[in-house]
N, C-alpha and C. Protein backbone atom coordinates (compact mmCIF):
# COMPACT_ATOMS: atom_id res chain seq x y z
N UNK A 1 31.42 -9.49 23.56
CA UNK A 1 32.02 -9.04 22.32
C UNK A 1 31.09 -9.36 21.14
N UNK A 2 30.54 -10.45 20.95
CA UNK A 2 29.69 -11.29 20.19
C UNK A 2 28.54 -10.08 19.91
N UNK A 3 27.81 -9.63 21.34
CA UNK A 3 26.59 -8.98 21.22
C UNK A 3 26.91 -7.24 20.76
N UNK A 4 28.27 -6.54 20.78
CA UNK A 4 28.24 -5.36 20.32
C UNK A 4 28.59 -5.87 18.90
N UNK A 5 29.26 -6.75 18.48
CA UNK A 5 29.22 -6.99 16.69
C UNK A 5 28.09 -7.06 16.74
N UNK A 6 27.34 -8.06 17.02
CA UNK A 6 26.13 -8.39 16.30
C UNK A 6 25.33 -7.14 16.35
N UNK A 7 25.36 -6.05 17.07
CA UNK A 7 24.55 -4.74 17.42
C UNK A 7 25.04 -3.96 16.25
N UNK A 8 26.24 -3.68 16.26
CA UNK A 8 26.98 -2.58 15.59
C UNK A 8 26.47 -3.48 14.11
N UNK A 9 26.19 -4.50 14.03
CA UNK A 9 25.69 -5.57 12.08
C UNK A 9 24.31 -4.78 11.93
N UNK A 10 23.21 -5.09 13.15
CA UNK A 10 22.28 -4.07 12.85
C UNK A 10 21.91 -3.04 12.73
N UNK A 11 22.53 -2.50 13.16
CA UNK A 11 22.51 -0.88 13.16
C UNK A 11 22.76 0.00 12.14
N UNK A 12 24.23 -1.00 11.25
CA UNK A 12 24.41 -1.22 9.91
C UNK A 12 23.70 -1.61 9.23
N UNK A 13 22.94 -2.25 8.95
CA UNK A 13 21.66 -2.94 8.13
C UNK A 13 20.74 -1.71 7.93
N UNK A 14 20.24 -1.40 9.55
CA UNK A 14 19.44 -0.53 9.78
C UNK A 14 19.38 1.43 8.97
N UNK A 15 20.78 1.49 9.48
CA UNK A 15 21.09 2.71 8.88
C UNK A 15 21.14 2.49 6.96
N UNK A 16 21.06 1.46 6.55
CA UNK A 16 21.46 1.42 4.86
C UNK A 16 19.77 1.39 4.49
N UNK A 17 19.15 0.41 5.45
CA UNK A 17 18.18 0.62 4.62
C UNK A 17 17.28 1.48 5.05
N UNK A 18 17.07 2.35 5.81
CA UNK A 18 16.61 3.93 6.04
C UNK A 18 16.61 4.82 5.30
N UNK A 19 18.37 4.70 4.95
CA UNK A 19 18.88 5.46 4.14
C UNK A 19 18.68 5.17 2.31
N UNK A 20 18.39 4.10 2.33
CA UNK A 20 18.11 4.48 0.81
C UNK A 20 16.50 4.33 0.49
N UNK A 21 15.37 4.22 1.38
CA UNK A 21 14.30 4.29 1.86
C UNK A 21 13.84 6.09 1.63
N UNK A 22 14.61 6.47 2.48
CA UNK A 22 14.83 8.14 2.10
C UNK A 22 15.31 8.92 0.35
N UNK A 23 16.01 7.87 0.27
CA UNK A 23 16.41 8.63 -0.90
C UNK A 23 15.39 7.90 -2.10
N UNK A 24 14.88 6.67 -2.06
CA UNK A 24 13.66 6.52 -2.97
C UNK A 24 12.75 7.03 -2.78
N UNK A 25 12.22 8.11 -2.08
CA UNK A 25 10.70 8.46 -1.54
C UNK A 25 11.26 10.20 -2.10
N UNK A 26 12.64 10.54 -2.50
CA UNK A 26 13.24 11.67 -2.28
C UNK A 26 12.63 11.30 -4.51
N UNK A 27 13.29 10.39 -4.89
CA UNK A 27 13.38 9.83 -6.24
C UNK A 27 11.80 10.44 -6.60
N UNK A 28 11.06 9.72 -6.20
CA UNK A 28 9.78 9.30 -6.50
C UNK A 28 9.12 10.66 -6.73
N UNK A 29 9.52 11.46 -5.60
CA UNK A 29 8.28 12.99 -5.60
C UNK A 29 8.71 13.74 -6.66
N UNK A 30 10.28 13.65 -7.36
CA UNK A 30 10.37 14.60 -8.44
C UNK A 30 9.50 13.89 -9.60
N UNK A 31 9.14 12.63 -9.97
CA UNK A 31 8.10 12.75 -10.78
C UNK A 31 7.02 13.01 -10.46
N UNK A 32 6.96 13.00 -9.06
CA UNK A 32 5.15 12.86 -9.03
C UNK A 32 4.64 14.54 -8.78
N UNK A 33 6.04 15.60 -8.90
CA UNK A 33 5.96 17.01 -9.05
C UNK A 33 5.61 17.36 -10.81
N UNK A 34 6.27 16.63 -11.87
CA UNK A 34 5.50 16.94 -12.60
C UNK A 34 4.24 17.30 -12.92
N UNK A 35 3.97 17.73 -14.00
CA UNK A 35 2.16 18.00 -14.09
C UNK A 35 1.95 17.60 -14.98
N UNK A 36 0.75 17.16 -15.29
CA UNK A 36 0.37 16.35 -16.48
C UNK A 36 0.49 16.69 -17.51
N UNK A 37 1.19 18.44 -18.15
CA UNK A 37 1.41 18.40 -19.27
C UNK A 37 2.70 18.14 -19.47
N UNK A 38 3.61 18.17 -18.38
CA UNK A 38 4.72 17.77 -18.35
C UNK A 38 5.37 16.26 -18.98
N UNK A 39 4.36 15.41 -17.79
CA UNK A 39 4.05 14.00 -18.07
C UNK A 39 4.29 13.73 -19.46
N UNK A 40 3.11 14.43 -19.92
CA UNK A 40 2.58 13.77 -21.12
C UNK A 40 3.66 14.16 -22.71
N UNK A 41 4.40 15.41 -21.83
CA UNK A 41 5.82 15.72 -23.22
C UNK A 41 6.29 14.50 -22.67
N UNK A 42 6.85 13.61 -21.77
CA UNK A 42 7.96 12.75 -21.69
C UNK A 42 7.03 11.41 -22.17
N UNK A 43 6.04 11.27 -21.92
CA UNK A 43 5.47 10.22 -23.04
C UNK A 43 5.66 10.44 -24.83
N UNK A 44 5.86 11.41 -24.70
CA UNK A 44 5.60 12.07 -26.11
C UNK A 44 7.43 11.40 -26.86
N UNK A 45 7.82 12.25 -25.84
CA UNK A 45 9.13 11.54 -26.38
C UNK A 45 9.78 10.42 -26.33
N UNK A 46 9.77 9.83 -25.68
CA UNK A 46 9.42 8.34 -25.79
C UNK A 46 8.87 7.98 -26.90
N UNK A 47 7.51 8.15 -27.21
CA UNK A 47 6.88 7.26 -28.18
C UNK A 47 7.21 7.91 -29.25
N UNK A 48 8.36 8.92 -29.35
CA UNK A 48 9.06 8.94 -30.92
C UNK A 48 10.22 8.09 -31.22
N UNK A 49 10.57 7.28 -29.96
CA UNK A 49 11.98 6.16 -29.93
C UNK A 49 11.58 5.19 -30.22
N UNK A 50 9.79 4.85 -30.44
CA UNK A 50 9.68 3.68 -30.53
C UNK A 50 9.88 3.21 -32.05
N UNK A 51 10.48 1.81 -32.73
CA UNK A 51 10.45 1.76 -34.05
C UNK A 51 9.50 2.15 -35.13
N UNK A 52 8.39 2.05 -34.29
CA UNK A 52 7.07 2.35 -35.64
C UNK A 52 7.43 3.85 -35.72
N UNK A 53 8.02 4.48 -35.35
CA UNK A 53 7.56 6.14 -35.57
C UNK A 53 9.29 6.75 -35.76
N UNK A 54 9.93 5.63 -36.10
CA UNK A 54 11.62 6.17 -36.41
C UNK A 54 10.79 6.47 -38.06
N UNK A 55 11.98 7.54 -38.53
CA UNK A 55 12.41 7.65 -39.81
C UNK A 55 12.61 6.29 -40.68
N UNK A 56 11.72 6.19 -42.08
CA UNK A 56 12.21 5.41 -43.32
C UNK A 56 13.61 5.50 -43.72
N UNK A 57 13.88 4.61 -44.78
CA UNK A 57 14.76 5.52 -45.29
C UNK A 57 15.46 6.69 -46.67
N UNK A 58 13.43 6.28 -46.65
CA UNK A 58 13.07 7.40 -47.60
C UNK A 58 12.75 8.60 -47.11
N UNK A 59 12.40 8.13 -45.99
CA UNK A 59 11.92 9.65 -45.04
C UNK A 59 13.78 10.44 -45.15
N UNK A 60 14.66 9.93 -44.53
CA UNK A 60 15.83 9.94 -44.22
C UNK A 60 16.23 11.32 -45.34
N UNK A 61 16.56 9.96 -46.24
CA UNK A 61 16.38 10.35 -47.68
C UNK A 61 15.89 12.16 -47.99
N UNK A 62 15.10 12.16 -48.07
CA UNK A 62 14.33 13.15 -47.88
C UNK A 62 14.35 14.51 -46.87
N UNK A 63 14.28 13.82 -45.78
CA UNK A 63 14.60 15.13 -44.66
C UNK A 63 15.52 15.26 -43.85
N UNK A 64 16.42 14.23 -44.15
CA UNK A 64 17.69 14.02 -43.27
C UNK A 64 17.67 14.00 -42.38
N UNK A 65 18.09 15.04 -41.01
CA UNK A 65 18.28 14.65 -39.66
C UNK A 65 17.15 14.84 -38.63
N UNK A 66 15.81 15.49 -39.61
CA UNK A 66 14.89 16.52 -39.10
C UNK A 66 13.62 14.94 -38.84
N UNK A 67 12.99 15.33 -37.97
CA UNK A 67 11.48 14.67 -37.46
C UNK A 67 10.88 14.44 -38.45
N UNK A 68 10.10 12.84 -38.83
CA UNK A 68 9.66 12.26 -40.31
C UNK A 68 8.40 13.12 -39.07
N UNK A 69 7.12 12.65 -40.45
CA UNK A 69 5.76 13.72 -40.32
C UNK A 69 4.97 12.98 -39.32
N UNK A 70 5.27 11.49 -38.39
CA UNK A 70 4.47 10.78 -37.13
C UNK A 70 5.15 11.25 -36.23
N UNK A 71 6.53 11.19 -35.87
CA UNK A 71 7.09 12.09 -34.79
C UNK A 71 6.61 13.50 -34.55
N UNK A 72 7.02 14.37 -35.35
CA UNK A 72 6.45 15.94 -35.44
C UNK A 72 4.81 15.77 -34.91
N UNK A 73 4.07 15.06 -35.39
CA UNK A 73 2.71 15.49 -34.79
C UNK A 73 2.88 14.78 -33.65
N UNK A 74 3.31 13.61 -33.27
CA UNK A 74 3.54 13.65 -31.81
C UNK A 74 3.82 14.47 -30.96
N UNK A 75 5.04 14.99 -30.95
CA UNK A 75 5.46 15.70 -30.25
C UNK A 75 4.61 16.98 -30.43
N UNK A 76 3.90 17.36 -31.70
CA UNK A 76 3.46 18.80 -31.45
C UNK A 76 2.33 18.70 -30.52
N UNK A 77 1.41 17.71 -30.47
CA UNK A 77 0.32 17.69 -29.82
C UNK A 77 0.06 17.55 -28.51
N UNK A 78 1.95 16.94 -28.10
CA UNK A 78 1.97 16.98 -26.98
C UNK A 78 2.80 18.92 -26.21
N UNK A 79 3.12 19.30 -27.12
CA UNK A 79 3.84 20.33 -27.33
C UNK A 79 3.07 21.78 -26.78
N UNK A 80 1.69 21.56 -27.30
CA UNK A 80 0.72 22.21 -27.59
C UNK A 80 0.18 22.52 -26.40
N UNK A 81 0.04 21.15 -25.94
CA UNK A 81 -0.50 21.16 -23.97
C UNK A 81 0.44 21.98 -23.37
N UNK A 82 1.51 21.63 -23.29
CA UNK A 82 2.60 22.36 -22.46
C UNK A 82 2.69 23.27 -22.41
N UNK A 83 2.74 24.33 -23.97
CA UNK A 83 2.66 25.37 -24.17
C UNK A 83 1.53 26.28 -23.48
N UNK A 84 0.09 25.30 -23.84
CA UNK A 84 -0.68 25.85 -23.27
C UNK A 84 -1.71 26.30 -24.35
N UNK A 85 -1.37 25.81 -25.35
CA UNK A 85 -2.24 26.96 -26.87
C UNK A 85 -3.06 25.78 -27.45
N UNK A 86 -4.01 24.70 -26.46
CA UNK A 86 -4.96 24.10 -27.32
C UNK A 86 -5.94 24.95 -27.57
N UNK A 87 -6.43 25.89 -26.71
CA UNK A 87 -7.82 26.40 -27.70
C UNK A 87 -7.42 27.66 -28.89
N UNK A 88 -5.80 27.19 -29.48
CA UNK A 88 -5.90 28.49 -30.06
C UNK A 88 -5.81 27.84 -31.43
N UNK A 89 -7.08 28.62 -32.33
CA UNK A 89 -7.48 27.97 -33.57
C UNK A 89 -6.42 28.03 -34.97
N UNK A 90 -5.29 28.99 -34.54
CA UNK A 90 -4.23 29.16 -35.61
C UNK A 90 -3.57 27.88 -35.89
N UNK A 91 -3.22 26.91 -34.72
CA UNK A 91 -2.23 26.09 -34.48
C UNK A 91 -3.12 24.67 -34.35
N UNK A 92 -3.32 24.04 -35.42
CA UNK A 92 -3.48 22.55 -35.18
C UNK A 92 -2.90 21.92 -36.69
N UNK A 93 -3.55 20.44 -36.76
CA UNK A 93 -2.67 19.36 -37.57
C UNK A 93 -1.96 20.22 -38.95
N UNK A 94 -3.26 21.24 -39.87
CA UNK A 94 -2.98 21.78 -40.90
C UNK A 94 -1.55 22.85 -40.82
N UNK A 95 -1.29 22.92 -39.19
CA UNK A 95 0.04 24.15 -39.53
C UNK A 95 0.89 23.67 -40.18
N UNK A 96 2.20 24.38 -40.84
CA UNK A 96 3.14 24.39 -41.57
C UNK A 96 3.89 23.74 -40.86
N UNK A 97 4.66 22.66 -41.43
CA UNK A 97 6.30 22.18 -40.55
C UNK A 97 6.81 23.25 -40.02
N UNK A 98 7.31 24.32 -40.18
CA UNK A 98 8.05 25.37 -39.17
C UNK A 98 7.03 25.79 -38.46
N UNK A 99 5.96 25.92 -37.85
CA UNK A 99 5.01 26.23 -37.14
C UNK A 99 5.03 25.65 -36.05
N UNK A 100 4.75 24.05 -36.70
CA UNK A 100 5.07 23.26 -35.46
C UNK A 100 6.22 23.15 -34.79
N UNK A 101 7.34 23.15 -35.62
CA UNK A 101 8.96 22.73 -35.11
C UNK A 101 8.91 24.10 -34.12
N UNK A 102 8.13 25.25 -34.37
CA UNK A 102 8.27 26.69 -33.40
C UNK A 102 7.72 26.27 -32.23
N UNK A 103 6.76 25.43 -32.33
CA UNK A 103 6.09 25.17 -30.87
C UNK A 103 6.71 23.89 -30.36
N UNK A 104 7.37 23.20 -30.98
CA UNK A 104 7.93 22.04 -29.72
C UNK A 104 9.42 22.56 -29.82
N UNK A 105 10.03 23.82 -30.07
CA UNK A 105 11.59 24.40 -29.46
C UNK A 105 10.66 25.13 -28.11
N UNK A 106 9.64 25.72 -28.34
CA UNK A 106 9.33 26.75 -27.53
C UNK A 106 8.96 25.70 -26.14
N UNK A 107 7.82 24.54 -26.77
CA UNK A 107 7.56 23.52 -25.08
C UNK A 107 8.78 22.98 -24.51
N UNK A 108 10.07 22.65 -25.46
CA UNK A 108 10.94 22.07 -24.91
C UNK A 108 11.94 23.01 -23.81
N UNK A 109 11.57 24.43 -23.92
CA UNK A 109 12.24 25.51 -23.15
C UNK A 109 10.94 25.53 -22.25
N UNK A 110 9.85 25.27 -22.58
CA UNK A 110 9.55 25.56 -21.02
C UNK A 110 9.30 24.37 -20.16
N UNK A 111 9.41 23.44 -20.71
CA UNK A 111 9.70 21.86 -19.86
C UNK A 111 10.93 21.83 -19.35
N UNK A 112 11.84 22.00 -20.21
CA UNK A 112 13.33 22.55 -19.04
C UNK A 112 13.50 23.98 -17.79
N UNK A 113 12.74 24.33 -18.76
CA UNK A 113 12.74 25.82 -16.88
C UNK A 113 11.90 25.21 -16.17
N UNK A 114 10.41 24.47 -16.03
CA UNK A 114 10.04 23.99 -15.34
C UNK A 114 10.48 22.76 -14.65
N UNK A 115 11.39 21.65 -15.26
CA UNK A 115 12.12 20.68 -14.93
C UNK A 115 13.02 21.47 -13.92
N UNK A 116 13.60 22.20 -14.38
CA UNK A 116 14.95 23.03 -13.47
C UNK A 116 14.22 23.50 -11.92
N UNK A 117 12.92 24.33 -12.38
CA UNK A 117 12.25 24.42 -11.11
C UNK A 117 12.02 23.73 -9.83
N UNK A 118 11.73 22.33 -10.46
CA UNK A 118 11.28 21.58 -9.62
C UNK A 118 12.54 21.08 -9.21
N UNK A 119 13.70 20.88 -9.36
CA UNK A 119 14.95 20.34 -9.50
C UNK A 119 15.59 21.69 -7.85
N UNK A 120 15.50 23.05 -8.05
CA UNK A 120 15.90 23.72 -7.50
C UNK A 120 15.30 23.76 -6.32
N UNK A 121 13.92 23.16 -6.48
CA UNK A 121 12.86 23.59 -5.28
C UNK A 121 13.21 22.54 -4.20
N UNK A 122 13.44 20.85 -5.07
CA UNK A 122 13.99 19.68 -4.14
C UNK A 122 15.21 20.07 -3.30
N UNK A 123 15.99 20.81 -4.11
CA UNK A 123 17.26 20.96 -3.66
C UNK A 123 17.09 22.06 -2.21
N UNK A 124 16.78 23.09 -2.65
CA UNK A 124 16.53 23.84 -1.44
C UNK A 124 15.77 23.03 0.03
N UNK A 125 14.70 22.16 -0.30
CA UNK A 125 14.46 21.32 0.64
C UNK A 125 15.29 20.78 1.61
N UNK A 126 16.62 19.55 0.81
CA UNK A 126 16.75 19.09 1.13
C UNK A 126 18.33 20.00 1.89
């Protein structure tokens, strides 16, 4: 009796940690499916949460709910990759605030269809 508990304990052990062995290696490949311009928007956003690059509250003041002017070039530059339009000479630091805000709505739609992609492609896998 002793030796089918103690069997049926490992087997249990065994099956949990297989099983979530599988599902971290399952975790892991949807980032490592990103691509580096991908990557580098989710660094991007991030390093607009960090305190040095929040809104004053003169910035506030000023532009209310909208991206102070260190966020916005963050994100645009990372925006830019994604999009795909670094060698295009219309679009760098000198563009207009709505120029840029056009190109990180536009990377943020195609980082979500591509997020979704990779999201649909796991799924069909599995």
């Amino acid at each position: 009796m002793k030796t089918i508990l103690l069997s049926a304990f490992y087997a249990g052990i065994f099956c949990v940690a297989f099983s979530c062995a599988t599902e971290r290696s399952t975790l892991a490949s949807n980032e490592e499916l990103k691509t580096t311009e991908m990557t580098s928007f989710d660094k991007a956003m991030k390093e607009i949460m960090k305190p040095e690059n929040r809104s004053t509250p003169e910035e506030i003041a000023r532009l209310g709910a909208q991206l102070n002017d260190r966020s916005l070039d963050i994100l645009f530059n990372a925006s830019l990759q994604l999009v795909g339009k670094n060698g295009n000479n219309n679009l760098s630091e000198a563009s207009s605030r709505v120029e840029k805000e056009k190109v990180i709505v536009q990377a943020t739609h195609v980082y979500f269809s591509k997020l979704n992609t990779i999201k649909a492609n796991q799924k069909a896998e599995n």
